[in-house]
Protein backbone atom coordinates (compact mmCIF):
# COMPACT_ATOMS: atom_id res chain seq x y z
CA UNK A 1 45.10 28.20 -60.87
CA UNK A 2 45.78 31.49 -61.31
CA UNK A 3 42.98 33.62 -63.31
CA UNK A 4 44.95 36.16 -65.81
CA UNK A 5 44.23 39.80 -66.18
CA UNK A 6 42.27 40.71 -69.39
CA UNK A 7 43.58 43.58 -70.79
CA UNK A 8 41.45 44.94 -74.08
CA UNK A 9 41.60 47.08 -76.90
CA UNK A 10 39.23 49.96 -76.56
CA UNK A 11 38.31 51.66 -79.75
CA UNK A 12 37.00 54.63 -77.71
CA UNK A 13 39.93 55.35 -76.06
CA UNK A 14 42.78 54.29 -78.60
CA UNK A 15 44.46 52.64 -75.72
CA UNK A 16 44.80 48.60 -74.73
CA UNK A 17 43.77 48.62 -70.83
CA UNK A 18 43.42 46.34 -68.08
CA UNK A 19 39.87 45.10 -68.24
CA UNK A 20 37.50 45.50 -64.85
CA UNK A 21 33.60 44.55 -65.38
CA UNK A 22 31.10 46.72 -63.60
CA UNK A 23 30.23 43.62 -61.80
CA UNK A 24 32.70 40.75 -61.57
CA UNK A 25 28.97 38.68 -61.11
CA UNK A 26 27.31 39.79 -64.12
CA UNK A 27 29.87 40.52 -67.06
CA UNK A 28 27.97 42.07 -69.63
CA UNK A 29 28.74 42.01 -73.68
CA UNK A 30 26.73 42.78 -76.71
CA UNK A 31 27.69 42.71 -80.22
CA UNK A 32 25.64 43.66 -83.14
CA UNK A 33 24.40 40.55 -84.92
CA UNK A 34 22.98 40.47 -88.76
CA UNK A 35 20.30 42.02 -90.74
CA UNK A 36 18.19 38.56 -91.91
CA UNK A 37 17.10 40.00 -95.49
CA UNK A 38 19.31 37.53 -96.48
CA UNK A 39 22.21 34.38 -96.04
CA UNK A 40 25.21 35.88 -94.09
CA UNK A 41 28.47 36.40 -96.34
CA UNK A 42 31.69 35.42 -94.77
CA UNK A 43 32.42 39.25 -93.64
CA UNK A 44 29.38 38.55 -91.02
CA UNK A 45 31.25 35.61 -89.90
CA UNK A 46 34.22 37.14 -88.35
CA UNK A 47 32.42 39.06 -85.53
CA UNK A 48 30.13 36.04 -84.66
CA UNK A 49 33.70 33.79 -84.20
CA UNK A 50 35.44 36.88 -82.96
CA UNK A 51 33.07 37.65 -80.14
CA UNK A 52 32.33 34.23 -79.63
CA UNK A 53 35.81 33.50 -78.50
CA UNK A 54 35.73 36.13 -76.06
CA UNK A 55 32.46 35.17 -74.90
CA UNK A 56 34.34 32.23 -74.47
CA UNK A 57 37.27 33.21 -72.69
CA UNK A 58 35.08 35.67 -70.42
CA UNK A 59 33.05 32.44 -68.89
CA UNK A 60 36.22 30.63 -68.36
CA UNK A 61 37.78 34.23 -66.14
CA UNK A 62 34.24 34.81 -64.61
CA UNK A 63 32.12 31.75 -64.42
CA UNK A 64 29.71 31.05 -67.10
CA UNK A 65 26.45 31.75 -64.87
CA UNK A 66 28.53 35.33 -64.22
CA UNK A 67 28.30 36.28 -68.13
CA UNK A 68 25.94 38.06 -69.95
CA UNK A 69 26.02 38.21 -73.76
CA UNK A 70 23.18 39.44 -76.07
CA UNK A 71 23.47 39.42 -79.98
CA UNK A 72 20.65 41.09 -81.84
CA UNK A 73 18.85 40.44 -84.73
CA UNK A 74 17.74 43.22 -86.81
CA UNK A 75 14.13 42.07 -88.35
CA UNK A 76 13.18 45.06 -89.91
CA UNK A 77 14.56 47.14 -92.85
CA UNK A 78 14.38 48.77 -96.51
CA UNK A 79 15.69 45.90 -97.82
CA UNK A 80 14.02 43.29 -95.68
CA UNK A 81 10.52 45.21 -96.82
CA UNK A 82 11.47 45.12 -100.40
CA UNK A 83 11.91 41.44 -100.56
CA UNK A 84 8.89 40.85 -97.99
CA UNK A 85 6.58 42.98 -100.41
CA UNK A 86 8.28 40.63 -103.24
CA UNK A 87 8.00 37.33 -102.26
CA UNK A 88 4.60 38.00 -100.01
CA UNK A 89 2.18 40.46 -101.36
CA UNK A 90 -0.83 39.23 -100.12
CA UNK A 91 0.12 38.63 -96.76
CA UNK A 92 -0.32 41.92 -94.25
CA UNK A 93 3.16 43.64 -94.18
CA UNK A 94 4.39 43.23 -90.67
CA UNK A 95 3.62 39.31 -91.42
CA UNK A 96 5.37 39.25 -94.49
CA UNK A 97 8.51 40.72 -92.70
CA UNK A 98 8.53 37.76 -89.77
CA UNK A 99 8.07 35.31 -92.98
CA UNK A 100 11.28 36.52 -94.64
CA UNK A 101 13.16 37.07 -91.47
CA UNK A 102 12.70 33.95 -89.85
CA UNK A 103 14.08 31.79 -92.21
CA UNK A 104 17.23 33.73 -92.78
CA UNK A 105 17.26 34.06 -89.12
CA UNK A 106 17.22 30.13 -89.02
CA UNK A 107 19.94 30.20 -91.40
CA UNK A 108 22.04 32.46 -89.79
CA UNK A 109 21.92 30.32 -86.44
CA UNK A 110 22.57 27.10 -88.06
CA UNK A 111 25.68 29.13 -89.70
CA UNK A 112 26.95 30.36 -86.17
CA UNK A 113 26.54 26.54 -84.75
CA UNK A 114 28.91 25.14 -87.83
CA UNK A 115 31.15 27.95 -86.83
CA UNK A 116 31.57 26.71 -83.32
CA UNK A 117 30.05 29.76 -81.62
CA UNK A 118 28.55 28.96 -79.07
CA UNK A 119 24.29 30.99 -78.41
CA UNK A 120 24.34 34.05 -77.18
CA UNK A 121 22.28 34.24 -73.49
CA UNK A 122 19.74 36.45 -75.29
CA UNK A 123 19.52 36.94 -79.13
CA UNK A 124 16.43 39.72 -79.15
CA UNK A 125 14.66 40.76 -82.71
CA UNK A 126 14.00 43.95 -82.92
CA UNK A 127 10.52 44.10 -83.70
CA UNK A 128 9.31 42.30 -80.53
CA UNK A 129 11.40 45.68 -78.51
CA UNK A 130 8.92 48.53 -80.47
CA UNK A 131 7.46 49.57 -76.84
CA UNK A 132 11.39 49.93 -75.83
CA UNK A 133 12.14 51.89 -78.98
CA UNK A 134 9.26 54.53 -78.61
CA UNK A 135 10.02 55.40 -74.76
CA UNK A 136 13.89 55.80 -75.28
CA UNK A 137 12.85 58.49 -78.27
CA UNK A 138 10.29 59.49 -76.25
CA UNK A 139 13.22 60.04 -73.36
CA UNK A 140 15.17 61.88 -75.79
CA UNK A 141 12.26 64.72 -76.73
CA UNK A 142 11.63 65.06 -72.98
CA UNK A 143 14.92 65.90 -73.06
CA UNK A 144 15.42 67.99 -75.89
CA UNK A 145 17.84 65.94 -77.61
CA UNK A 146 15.48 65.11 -80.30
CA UNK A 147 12.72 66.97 -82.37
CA UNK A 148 9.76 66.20 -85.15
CA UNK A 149 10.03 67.29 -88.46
CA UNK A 150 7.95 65.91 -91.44
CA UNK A 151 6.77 63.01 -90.36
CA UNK A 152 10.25 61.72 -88.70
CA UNK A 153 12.07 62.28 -85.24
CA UNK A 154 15.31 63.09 -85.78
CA UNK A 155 18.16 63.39 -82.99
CA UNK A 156 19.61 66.75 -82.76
CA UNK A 157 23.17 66.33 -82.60
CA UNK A 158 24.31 69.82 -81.62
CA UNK A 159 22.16 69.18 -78.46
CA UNK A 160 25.30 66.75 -77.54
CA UNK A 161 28.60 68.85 -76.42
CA UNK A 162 31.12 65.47 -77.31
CA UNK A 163 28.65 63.87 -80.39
CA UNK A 164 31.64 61.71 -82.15
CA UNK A 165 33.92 60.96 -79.57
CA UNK A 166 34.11 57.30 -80.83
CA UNK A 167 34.83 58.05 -84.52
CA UNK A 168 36.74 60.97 -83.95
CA UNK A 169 34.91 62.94 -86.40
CA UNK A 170 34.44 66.17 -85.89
CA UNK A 171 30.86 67.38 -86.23
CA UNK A 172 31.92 70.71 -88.48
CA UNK A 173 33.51 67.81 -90.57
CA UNK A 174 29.97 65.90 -90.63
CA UNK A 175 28.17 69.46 -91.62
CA UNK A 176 30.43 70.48 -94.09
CA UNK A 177 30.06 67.69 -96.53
CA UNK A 178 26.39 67.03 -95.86
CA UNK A 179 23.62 68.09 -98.60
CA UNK A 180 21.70 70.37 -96.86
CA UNK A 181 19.29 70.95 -99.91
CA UNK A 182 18.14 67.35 -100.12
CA UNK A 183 17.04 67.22 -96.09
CA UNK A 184 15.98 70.99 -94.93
CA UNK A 185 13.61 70.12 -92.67
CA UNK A 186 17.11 68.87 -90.16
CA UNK A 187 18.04 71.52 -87.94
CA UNK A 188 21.26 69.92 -88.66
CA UNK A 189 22.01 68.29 -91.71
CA UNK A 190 23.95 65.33 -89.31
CA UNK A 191 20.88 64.52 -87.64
CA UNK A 192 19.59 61.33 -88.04
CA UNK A 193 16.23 59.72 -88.03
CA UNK A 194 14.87 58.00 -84.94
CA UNK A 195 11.65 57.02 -86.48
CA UNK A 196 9.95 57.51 -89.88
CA UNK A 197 6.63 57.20 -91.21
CA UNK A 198 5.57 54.11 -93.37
CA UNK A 199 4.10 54.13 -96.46
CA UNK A 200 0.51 51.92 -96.86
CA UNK A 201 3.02 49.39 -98.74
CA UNK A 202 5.58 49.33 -95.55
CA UNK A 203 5.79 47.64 -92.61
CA UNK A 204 4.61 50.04 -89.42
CA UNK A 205 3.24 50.70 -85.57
CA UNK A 206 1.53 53.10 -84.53
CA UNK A 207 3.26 55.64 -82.22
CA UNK A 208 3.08 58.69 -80.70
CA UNK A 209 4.52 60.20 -83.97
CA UNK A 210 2.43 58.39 -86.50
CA UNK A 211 1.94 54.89 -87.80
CA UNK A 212 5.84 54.31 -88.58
CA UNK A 213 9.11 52.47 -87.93
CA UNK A 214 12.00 52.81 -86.47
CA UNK A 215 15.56 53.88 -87.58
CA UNK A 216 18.49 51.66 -87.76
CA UNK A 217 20.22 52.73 -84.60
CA UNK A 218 17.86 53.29 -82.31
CA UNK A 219 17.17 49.25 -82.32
CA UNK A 220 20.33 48.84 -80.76
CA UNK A 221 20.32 51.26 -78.13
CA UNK A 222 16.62 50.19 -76.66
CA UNK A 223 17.39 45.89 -76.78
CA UNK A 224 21.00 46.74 -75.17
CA UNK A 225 19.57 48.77 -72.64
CA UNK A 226 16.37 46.07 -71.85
CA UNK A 227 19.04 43.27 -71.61
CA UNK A 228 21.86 44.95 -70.46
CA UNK A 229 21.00 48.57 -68.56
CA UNK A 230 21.67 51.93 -68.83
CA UNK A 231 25.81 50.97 -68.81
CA UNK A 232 27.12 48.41 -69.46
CA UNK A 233 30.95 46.40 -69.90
CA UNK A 234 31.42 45.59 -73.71
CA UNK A 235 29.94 46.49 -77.27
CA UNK A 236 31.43 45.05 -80.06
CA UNK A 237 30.88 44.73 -83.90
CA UNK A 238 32.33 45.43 -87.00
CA UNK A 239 34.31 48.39 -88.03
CA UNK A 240 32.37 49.55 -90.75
CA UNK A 241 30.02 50.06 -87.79
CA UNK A 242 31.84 52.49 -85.93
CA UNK A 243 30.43 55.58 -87.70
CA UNK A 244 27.51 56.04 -88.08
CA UNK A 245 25.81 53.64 -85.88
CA UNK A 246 27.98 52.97 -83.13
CA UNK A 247 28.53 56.80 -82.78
CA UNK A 248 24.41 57.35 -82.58
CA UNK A 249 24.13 54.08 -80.26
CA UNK A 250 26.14 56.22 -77.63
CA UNK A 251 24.58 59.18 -78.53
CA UNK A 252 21.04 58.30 -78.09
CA UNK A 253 21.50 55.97 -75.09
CA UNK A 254 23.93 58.80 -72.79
CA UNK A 255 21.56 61.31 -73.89
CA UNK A 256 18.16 59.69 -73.34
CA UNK A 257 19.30 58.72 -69.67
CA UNK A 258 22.03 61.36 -69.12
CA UNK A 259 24.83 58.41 -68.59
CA UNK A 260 29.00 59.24 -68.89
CA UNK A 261 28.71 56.07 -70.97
CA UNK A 262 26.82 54.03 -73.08
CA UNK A 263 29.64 50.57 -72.86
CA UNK A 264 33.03 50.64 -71.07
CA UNK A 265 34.47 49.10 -73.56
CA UNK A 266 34.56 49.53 -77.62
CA UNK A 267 36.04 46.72 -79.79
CA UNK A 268 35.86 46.54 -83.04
CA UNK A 269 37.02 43.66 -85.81
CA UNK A 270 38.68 44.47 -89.07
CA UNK A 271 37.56 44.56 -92.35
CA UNK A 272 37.45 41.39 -94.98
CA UNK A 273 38.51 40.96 -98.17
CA UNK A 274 38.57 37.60 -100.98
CA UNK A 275 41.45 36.99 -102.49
CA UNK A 276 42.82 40.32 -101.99
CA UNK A 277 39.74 42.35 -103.08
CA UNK A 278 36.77 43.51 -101.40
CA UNK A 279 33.77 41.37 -101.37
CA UNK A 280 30.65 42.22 -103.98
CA UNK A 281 28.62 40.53 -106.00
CA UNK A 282 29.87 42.90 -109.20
CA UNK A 283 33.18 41.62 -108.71
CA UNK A 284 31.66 37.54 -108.50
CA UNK A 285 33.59 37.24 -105.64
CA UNK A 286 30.57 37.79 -102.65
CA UNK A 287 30.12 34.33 -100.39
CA UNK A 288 27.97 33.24 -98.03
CA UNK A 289 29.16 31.30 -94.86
CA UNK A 290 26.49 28.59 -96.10
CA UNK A 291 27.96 28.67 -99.43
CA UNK A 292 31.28 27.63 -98.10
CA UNK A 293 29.96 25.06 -95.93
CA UNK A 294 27.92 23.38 -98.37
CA UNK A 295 29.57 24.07 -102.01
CA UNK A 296 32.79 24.48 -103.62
CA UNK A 297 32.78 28.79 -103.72
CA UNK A 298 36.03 28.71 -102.93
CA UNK A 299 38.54 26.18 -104.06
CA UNK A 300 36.10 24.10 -105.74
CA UNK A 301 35.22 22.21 -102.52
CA UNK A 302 32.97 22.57 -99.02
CA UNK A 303 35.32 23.29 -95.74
CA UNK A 304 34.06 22.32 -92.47
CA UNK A 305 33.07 24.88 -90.17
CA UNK A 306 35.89 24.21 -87.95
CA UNK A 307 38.28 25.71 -90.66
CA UNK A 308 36.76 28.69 -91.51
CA UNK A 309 36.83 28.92 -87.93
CA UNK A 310 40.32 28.70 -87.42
CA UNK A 311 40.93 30.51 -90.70
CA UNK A 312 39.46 33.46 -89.56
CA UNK A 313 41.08 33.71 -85.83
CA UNK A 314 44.83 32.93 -87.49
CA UNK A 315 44.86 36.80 -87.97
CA UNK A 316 44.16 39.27 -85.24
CA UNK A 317 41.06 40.54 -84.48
CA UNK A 318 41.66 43.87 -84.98
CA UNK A 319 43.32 43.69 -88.14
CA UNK A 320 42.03 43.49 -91.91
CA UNK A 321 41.89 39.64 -93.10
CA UNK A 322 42.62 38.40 -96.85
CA UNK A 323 40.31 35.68 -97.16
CA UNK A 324 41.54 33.12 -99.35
CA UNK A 325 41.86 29.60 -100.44
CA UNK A 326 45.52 29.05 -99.58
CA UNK A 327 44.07 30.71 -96.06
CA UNK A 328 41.74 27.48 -95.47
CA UNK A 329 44.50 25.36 -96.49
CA UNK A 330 46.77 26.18 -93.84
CA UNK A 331 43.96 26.38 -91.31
CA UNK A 332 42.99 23.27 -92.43
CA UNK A 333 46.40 21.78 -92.29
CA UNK A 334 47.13 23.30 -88.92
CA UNK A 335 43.63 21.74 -87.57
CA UNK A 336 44.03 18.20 -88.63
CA UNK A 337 47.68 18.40 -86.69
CA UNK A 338 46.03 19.52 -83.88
CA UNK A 339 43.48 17.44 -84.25
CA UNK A 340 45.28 14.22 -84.77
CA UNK A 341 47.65 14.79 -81.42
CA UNK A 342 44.83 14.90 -79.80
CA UNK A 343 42.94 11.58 -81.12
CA UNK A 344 41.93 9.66 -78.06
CA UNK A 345 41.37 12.23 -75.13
CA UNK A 346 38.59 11.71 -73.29
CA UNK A 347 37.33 14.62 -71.72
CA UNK A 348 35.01 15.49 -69.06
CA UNK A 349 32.66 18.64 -68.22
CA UNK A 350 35.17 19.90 -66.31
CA UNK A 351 38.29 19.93 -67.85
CA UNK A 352 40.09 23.53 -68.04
CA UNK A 353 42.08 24.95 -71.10
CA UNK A 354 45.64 25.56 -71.14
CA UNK A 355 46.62 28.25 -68.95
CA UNK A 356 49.56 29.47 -71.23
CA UNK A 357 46.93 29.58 -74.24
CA UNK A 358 44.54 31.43 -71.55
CA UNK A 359 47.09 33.79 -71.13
CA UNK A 360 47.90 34.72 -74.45
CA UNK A 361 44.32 35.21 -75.15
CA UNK A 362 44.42 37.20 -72.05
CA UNK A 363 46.11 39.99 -74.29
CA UNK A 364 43.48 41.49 -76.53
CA UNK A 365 42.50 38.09 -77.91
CA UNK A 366 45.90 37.19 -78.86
CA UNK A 367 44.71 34.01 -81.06
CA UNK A 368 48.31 34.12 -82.52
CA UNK A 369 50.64 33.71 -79.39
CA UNK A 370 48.19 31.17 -78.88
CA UNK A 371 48.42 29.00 -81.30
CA UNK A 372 51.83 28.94 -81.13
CA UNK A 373 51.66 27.37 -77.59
CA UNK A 374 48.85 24.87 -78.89
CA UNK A 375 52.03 23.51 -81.61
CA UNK A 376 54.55 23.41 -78.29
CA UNK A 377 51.24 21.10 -76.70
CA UNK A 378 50.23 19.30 -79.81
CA UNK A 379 54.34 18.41 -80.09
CA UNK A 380 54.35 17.14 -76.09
CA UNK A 381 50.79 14.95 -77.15
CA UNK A 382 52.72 13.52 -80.16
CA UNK A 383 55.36 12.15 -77.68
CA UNK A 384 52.94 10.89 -75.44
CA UNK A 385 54.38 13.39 -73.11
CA UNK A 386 52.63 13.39 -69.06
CA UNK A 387 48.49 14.80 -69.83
CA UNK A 388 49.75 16.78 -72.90
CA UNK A 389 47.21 14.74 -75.28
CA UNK A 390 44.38 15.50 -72.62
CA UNK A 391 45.09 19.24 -72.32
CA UNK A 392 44.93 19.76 -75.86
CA UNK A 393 41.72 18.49 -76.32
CA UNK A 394 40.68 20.39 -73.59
CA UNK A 395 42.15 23.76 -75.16
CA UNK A 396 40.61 22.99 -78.55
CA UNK A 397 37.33 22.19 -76.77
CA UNK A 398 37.51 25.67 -74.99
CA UNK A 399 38.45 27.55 -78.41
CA UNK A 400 35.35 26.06 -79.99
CA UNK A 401 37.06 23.72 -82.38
CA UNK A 402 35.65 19.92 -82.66
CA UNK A 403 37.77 16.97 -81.60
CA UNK A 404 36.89 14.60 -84.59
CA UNK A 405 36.15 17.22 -87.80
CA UNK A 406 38.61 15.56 -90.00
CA UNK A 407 38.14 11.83 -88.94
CA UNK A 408 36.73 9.62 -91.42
CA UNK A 409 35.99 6.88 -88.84
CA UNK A 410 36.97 5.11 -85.84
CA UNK A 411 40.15 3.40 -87.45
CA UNK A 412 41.67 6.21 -90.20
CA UNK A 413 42.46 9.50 -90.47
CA UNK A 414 41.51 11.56 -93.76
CA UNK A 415 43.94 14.16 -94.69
CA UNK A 416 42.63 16.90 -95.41
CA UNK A 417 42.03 16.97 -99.20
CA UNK A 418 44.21 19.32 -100.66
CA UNK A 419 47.22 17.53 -98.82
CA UNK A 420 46.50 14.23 -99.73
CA UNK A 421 46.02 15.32 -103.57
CA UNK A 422 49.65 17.22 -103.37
CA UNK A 423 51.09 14.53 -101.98
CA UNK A 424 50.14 11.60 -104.55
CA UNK A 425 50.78 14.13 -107.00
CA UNK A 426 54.21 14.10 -105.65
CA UNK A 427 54.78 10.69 -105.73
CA UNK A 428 53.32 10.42 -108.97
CA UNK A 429 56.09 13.02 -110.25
CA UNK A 430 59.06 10.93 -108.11
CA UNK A 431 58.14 7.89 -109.56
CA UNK A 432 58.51 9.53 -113.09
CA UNK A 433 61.27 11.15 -111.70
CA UNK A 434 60.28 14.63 -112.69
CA UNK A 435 61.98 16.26 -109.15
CA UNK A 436 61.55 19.65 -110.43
CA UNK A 437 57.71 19.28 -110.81
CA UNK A 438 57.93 16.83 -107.14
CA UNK A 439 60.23 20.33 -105.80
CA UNK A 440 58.00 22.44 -106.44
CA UNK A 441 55.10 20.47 -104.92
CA UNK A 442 57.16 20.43 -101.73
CA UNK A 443 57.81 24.03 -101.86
CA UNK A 444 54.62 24.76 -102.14
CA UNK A 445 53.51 22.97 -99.56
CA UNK A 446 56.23 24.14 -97.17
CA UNK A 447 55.20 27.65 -97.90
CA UNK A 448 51.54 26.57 -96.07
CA UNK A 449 53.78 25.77 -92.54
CA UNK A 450 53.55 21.49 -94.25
CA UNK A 451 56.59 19.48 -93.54
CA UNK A 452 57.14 16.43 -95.67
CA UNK A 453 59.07 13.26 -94.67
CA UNK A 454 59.51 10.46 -97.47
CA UNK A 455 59.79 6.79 -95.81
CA UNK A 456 59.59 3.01 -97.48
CA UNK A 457 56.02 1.20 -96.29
CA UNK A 458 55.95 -2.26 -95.70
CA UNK A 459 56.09 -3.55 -99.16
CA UNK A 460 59.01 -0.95 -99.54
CA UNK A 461 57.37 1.13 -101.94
CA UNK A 462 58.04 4.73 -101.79
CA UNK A 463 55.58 6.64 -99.26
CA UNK A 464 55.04 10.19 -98.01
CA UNK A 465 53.92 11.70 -94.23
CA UNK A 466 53.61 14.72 -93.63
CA UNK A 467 53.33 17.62 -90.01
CA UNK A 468 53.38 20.64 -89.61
CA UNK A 469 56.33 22.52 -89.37
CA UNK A 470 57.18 23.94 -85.17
């Protein structure tokens, strides 16, 4: 078998490139993972799906003992100290942080697992890589890339020539509209804070600088380097994350160790939005990945993880995502076809994806083209067509998608829910012959990619199947 070329998007370079590891032995890939003040919304869970599928697709180019991929957790924060000082006040403050953190961080990781991401091959906290933190700042005074000034170290931008080369802000831009009144003890009012002192009510270490903390992007730089190295292949995340903290992550790590390069590689995953707005809690419209699993915040009803698996991946990475409920309908429709042409595979450890799906995924994590060769599989399986039932599973093993989500038991399929409602309410309509209202059902169901054929059952009473369309 023939192992495709990856070629990736790299946000620092604008360009989509052929993709060659620093070592084909020891690929090496981190992403920014969550900060556990709280349950992870549904924005969170498109880089933990995004990145796992690459993750994914990197073990199956490189061997999964030749793969490397750390996801952090950030453990330590304003808001994370609020709520610790909240819910534990008499408990000593760095305690009171691990107690709030560790059972969102639970949460969080039981979220990922109903997602069908696979664990990361290191998932570091934060506050167990202090030590790392204070020598990298430590680094960056040696070097003079970094100064104290009342009771914080702060990075001196202008000390880096190319500072926003990933953003592609310009740093005259950053000075211009910063407030230079509110922070005058900056040399530069873009610098940003390395560490900070804490307050007797805050969480804290002691340090060279004073009993204090760290700042956010700092975190990053030290557990990447620990895990990782000075350089490494990949660093993905978010987009909102691009400035400021991915543009101080490279900053801070090229500078403390006077590197070309922090990461190779920069990719980045769009923004979210529900129903066609942005997600907050003013607008009612903020949900949590748990929320979805377990209640009905959207449409009324819990969707399996598979789905909002699928739902997320049916639109390119790199481009913004309406989340909505007609969005886990079709993936949901689209999974249980999948799903049911491949009902009785039985697989083994080592049975290999598609190569045509590989391919496409090959491009930049083209999830699209590939799904549109799983339907040309899933169309062979139906037909009982040479191993096409067999290499389907396989695929949809590969892409992280269960083989049995949507079976009620050994001897039925379910439909999934909103399918089977439309369709008795279509019969219901023929049988009172009210075709408009029975139209419009199918049109609306044809608009979701849902093909409906109308047969006689065995009694000869009217009946209803449905696929989807190819």
């Amino acid at each position: 078998m023939t192992t495709p070329q990856l070629t990736l998007y790299n946000t620092l370079t604008r360009t989509k490139a052929p993709f060659t590891p620093l070592d084909a032995a020891n690929v090496r890939m981190y992403v920014c993972g969550p900060t556990v003040y709280d349950f992870a919304h549904i924005g969170n869970a498109r880089p933990v799906i995004v990145f796992d599928l690459l993750f994914r697709l990197l073990r199956h180019v490189y061997g999964a003992t030749h793969v490397t991929y750390v996801r952090n957790i950030t453990d330590v924060d304003d808001k994370i100290n609020a709520r610790a000082l909240r819910d534990f006040p008499d408990l000593p403050l760095n305690d009171a942080i691990r107690q709030v953190t560790e059972k969102t961080e639970a949460q969080f990781l039981s979220d990922a697992k109903a997602l069908g991401a696979l664990d990361p091959t290191i998932q570091p906290r934060a506050t167990d890589n202090i030590a790392e933190m204070q020598a990298l700042i430590g680094s960056l005074i040696q070097r003079n890339h970094a100064y104290n000034a009342a009771g914080e170290v702060l990075f001196d931008v202008k000390s880096m020539p190319d500072y926003g080369l990933l953003s592609g802000r310009n740093l005259e831009d950053n000075l211009a509209g910063a407030r230079i009144a509110v922070e005058a003890h900056k040399k530069n009012p873009a610098d940003f804070v390395l560490w900070k002192q804490s307050a007797d009510n805050e969480p804290g270490w002691d340090s060279p600088w004073g009993r204090g903390r760290p700042g956010w992007h700092i975190e990053c730089s030290a557990m990447s380097e620990r895990y990782l190295g000075q350089t490494f292949d990949i660093h993905g995340g978010g987009l909102d994350l691009i400035f400021p903290h991915h543009e101080n992550e490279i900053a801070q790590s090229r500078c403390a160790h006077g590197t070309h390069a922090m990461a190779n590689v920069w990719m980045h995953n769009g923004f979210l939005q529900v129903e066609g707005q942005k997600m907050s809690k003013s607008l009612g419209n903020f949900v949590t990945i748990n929320d979805l699993l377990e209640t009905g915040a959207m449409g009324g009803r819990a969707w399996i993880g598979d789905v909002l698996r699928l739902a997320m991946l049916m639109t390119h990475y790199r481009e913004p995502i309406d989340f909505s409920v007609r969005r886990l309908e079709e993936a949901e429709a689209k999974l249980a076809d999948w799903q049911r042409a491949a009902r009785g595979a039985e697989l083994s450890e080592d049975d290999a994806p598609d190569a045509s799906v590989v391919a496409e995924l090959a491009d930049d994590l083209n999830f699209h083209r590939a799904s549109v060769a799983l339907d040309f599989i899933a169309k062979k399986a139906n037909r009982d067509e040479g191993n096409a039932k067999h290499c389907l599973a396989a695929t949809l093993r590969f892409l992280g998608f269960g083989l049995d989500s949507l079976l009620t038991s050994e001897d039925g399929w379910q439909e999934p829910p909103h399918i089977a409602t439309a369709i008795a309410a279509r019969l219901e309509a023929l049988n009172n012959k009210d075709f408009a209202k029975a139209d419009a059902i199918r049109n609306e169901l044809s608009e979701q990619g849902i093909s409906l054929m109308d047969y006689k059952d065995e009694q000869g009473q009217r009946a209803t199947k449905w696929e989807m369309k190819r």
